[in-house]
C-alpha atoms as a PDB file:
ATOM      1  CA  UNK A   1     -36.858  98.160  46.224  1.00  0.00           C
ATOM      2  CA  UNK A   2     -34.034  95.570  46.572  1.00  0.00           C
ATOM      3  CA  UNK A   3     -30.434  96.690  47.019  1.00  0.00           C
ATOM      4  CA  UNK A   4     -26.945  95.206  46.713  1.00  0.00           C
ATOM      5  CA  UNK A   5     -25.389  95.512  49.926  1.00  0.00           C
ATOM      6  CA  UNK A   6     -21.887  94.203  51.036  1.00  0.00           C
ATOM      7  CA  UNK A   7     -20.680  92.587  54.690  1.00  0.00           C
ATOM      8  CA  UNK A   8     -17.693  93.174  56.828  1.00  0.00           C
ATOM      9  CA  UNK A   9     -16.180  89.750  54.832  1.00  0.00           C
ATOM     10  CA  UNK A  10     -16.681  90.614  51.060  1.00  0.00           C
ATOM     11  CA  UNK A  11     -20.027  88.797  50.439  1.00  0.00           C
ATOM     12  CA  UNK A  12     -22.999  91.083  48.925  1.00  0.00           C
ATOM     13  CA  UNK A  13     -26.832  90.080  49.920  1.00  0.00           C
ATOM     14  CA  UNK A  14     -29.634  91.609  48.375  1.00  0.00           C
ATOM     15  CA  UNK A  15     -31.951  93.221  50.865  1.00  0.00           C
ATOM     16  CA  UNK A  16     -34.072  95.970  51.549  1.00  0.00           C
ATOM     17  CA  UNK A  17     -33.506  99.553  52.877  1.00  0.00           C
ATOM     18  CA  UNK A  18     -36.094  99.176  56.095  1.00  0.00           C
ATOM     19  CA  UNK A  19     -33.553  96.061  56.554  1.00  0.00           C
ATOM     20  CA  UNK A  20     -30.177  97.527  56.998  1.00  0.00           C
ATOM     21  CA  UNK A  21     -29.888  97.514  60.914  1.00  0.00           C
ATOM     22  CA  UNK A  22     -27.363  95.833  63.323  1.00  0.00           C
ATOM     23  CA  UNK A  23     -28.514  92.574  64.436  1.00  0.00           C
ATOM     24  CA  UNK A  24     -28.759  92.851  68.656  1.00  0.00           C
ATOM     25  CA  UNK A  25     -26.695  90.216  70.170  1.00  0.00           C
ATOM     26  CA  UNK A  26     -26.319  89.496  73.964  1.00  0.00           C
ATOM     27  CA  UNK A  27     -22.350  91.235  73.741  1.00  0.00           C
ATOM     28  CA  UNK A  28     -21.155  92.259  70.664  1.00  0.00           C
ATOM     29  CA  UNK A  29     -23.700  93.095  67.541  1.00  0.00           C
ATOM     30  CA  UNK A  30     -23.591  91.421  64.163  1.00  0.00           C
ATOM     31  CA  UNK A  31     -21.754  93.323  61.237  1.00  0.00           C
ATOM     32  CA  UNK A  32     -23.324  95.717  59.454  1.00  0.00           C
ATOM     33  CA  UNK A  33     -24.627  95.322  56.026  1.00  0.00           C
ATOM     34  CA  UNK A  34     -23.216  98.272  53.878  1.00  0.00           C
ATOM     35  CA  UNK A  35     -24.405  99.316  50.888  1.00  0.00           C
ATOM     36  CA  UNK A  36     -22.049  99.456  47.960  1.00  0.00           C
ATOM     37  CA  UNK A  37     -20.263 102.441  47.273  1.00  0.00           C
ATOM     38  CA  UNK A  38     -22.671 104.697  45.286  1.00  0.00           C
ATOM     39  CA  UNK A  39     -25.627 102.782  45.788  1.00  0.00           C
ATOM     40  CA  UNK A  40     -27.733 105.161  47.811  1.00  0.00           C
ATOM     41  CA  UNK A  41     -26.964 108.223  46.040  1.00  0.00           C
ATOM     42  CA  UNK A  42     -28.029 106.561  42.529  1.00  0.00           C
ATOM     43  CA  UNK A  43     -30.926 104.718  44.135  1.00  0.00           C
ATOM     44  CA  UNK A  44     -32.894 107.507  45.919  1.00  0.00           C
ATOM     45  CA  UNK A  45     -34.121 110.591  44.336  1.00  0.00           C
ATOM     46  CA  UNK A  46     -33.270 113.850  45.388  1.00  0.00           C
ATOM     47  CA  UNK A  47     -35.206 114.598  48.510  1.00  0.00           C
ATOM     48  CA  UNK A  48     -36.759 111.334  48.888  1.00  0.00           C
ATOM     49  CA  UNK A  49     -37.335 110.227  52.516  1.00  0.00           C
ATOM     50  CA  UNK A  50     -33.949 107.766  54.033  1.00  0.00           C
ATOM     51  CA  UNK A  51     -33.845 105.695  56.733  1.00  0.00           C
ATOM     52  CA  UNK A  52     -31.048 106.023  59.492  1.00  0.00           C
ATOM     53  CA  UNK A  53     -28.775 104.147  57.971  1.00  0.00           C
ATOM     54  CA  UNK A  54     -28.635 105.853  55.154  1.00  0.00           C
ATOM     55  CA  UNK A  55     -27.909 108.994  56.620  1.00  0.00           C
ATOM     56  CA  UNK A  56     -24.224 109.793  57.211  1.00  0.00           C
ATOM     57  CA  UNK A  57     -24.481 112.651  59.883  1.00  0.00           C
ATOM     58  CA  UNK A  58     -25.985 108.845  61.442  1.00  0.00           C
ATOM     59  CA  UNK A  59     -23.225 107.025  60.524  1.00  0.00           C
ATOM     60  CA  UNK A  60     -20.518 109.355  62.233  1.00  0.00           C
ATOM     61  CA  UNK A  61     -22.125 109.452  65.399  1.00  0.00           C
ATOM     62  CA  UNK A  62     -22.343 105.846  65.484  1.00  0.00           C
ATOM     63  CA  UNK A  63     -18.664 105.198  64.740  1.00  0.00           C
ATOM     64  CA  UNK A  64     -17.733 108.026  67.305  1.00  0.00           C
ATOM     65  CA  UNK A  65     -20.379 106.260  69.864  1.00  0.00           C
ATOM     66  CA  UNK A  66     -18.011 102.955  69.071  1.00  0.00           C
ATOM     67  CA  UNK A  67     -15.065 104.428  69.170  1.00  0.00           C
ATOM     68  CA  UNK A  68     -15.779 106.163  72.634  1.00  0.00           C
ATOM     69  CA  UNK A  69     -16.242 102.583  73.604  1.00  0.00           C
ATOM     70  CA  UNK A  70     -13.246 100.893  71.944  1.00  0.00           C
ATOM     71  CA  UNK A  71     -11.202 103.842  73.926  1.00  0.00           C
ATOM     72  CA  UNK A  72     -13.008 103.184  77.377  1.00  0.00           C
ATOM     73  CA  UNK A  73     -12.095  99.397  77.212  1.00  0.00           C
ATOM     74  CA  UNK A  74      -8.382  99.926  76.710  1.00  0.00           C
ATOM     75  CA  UNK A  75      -8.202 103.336  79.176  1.00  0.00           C
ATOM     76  CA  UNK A  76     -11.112 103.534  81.083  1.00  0.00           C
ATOM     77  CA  UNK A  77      -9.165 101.717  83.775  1.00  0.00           C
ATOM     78  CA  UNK A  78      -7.646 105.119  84.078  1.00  0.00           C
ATOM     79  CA  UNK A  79     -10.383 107.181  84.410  1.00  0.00           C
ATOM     80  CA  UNK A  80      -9.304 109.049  81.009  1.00  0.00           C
ATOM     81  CA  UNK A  81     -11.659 110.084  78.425  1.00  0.00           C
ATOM     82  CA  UNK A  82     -10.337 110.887  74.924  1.00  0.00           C
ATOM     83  CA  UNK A  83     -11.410 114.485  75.188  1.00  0.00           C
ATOM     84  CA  UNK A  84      -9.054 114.453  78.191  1.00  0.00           C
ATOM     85  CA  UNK A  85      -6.247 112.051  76.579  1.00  0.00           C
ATOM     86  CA  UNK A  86      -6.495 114.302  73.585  1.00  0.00           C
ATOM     87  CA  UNK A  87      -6.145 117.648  75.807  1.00  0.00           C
ATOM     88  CA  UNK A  88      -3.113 115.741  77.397  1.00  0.00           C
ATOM     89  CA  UNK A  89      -1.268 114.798  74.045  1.00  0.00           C
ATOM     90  CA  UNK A  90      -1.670 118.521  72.396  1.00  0.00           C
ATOM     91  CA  UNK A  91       0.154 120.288  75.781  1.00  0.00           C
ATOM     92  CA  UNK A  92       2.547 117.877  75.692  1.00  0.00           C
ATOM     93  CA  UNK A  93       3.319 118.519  72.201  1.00  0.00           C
ATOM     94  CA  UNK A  94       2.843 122.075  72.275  1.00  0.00           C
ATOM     95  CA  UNK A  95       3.707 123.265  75.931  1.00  0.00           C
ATOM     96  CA  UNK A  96       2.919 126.683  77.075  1.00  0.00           C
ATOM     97  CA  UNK A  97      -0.563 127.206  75.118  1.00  0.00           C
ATOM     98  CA  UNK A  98      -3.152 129.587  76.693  1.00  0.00           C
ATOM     99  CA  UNK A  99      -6.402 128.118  77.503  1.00  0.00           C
ATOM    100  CA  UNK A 100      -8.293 129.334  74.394  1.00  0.00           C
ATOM    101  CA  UNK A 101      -5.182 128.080  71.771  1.00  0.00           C
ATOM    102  CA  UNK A 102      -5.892 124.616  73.606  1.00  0.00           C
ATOM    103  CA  UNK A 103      -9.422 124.828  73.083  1.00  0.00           C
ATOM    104  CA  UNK A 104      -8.872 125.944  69.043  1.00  0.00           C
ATOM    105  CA  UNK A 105      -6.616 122.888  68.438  1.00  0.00           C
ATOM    106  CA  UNK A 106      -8.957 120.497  70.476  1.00  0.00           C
ATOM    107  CA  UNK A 107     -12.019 121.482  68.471  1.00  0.00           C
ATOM    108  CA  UNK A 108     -13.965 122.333  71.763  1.00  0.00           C
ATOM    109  CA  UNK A 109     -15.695 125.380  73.480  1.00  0.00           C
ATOM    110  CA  UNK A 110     -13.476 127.467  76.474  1.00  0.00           C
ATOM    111  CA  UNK A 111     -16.211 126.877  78.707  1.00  0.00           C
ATOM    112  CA  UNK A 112     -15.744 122.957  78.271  1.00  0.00           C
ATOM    113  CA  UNK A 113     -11.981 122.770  77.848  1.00  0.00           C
ATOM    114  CA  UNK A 114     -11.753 124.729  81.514  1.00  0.00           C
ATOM    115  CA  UNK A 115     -14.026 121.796  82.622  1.00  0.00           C
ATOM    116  CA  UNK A 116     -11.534 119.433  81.023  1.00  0.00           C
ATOM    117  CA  UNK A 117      -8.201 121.415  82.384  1.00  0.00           C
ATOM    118  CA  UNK A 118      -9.876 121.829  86.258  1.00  0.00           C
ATOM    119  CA  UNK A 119     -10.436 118.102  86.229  1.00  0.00           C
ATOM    120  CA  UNK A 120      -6.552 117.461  84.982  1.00  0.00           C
ATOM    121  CA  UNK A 121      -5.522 120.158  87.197  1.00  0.00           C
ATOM    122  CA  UNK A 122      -7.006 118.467  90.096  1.00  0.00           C
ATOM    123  CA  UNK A 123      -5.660 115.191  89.195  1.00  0.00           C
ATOM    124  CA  UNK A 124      -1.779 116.914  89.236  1.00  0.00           C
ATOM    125  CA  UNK A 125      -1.883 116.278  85.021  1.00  0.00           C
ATOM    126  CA  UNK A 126      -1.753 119.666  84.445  1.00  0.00           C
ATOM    127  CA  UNK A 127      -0.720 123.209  85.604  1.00  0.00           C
ATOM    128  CA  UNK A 128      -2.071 126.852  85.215  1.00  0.00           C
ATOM    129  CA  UNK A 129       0.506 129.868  85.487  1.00  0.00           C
ATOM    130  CA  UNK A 130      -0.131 133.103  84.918  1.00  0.00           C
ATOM    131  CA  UNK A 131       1.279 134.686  81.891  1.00  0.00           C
ATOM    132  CA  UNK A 132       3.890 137.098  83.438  1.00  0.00           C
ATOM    133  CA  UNK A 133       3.106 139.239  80.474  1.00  0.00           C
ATOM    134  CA  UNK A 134      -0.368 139.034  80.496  1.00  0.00           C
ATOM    135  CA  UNK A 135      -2.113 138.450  83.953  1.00  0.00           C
ATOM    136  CA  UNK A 136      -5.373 137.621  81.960  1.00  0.00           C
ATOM    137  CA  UNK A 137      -3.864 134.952  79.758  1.00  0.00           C
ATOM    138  CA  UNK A 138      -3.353 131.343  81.940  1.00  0.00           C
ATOM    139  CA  UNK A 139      -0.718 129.310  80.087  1.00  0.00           C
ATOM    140  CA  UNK A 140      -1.479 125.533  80.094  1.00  0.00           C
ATOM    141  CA  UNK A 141       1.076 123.262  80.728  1.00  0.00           C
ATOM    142  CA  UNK A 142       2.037 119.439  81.356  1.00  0.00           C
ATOM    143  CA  UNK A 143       3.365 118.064  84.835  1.00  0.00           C
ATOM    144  CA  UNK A 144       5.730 115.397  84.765  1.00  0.00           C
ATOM    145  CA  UNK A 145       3.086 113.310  86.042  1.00  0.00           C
ATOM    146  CA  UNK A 146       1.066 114.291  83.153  1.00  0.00           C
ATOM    147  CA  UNK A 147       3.630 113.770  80.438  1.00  0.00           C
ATOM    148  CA  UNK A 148       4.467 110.419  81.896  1.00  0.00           C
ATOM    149  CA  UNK A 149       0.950 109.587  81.839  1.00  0.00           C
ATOM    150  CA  UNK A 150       0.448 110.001  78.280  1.00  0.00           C
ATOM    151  CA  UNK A 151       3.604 108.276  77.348  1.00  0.00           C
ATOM    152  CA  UNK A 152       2.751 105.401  79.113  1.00  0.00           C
ATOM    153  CA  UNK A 153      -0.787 104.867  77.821  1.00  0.00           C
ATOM    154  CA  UNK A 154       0.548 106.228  74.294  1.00  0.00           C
ATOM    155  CA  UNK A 155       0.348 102.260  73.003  1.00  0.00           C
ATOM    156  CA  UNK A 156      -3.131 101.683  74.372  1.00  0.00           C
ATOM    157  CA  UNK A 157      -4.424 104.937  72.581  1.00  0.00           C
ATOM    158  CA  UNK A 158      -3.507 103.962  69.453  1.00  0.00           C
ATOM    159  CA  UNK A 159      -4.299 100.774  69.915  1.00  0.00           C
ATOM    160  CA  UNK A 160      -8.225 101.934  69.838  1.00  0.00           C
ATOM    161  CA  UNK A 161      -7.813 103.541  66.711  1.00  0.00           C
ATOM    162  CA  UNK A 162      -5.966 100.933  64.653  1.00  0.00           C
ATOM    163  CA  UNK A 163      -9.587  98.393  66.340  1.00  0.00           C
ATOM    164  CA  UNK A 164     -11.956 100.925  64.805  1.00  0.00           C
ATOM    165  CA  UNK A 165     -10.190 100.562  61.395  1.00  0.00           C
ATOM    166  CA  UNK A 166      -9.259  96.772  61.625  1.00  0.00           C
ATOM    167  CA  UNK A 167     -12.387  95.711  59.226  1.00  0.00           C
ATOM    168  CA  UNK A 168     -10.624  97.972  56.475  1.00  0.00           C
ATOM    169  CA  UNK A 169      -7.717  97.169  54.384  1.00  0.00           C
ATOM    170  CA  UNK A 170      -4.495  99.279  54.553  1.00  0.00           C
ATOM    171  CA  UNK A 171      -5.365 101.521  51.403  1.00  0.00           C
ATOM    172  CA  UNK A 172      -9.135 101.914  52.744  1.00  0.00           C
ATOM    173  CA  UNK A 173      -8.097 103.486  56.106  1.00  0.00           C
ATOM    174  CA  UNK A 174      -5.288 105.776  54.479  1.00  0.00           C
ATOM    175  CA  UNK A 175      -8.844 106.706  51.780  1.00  0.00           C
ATOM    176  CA  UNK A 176     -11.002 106.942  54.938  1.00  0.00           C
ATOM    177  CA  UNK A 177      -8.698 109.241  56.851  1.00  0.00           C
ATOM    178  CA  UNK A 178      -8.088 111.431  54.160  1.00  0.00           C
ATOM    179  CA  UNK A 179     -11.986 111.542  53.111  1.00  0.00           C
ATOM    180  CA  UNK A 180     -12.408 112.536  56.678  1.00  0.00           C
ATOM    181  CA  UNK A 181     -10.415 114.984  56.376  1.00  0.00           C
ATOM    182  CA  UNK A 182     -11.384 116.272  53.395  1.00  0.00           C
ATOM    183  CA  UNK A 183     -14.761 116.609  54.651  1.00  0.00           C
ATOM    184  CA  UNK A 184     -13.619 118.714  57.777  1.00  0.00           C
ATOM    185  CA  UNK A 185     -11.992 120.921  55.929  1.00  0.00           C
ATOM    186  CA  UNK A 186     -14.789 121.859  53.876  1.00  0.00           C
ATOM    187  CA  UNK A 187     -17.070 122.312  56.853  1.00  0.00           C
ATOM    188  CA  UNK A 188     -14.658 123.658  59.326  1.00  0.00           C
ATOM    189  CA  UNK A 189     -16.756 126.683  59.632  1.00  0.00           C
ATOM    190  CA  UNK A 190     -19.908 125.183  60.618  1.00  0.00           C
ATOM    191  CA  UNK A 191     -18.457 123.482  63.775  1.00  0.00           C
ATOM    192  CA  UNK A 192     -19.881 124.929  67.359  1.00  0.00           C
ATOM    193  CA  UNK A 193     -16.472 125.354  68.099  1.00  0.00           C
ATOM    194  CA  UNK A 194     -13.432 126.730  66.374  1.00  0.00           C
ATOM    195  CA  UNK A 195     -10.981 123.968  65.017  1.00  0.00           C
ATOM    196  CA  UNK A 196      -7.395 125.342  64.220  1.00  0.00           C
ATOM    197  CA  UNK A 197      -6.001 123.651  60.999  1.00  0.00           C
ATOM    198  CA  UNK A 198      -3.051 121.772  61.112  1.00  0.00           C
END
């Protein structure tokens, strides 16, 4: 069964669903044929088998995989990943959090955001104190070596997320973010880890 599908540039080609797949190249692959909007859902039958690339619990592992990447290029220099950039960012907007408050608003288990803090710790990006109030509670904050440190590779950061969006036009991303979102919210619950709304 032939389907409409549409590149990276505008131009629709009619091809298969075995076909959709990146073409390998030697650096970079070739764009992506994507399906018009809609077309999968009122091609296939309910419960009829997909292929990979029609599958978008797929898709949004692959765009994380590439965005991981776009991220290492521009910080990796720094041995910072963007669990750890992102850790960074939240106690420097929100100083003083206890350990299991940062994991809530990263989106990540306590056993891997006290990975994630020991490595910053031992780095001098981040400090432990006890809560003087509560000797169990350890409250999380910035050093000024941290807070410099995200600061000055603020531009770089953001420069991986506007690459990851740069095929879209300026009313697609502001959709795609808030479809995103949309989605999260729906299925906050069924997350490994607890996500605190914003």
């Amino acid at each position: 069964m032939k389907n409409t599908s549409r590149t990276r540039s505008g131009s629709t080609n009619s091809r298969s669903t075995a076909d959709r797949r990146p073409a390998a190249q030697a650096k970079r692959p070739a764009a992506v044929a994507i399906p018009a909007a809609g077309a999968i859902a009122a091609a296939l039958p309910a419960g009829e088998h997909t292929t990979l690339w029609d599958r978008p619990g797929f898709l949004v592992r692959r765009l994380h995989q590439i965005h991981v990447s776009m991220f290492m290029e521009d910080l990796g220099d720094e041995q910072v990943t963007p669990i750890q950039y992102g850790l960074l960012s939240i106690l420097v907007d929100m100083p003083g959090l206890d350990q299991f408050s940062v994991a809530e608003e990263l989106g990540i288990d306590r056993a891997n955001v006290a990975d994630v803090l020991k490595r910053l710790e031992s780095r001098k990006l981040v400090l432990r104190v006890v809560d003087p109030h509560n000797k169990r509670r350890k409250i999380c904050l910035p050093t000024r070596t941290g807070t410099a440190f995200v600061q000055k590779y603020r531009a770089r950061m953001q420069r991986a997320q506007e690459r990851l969006l740069e095929p879209l036009s300026v009313q697609e991303r502001r959709t795609f973010v808030e479809l995103m979102l949309k989605l999260i919210d729906a299925n906050n619950v069924y997350g490994r880890a607890t996500l605190r709304p914003s």
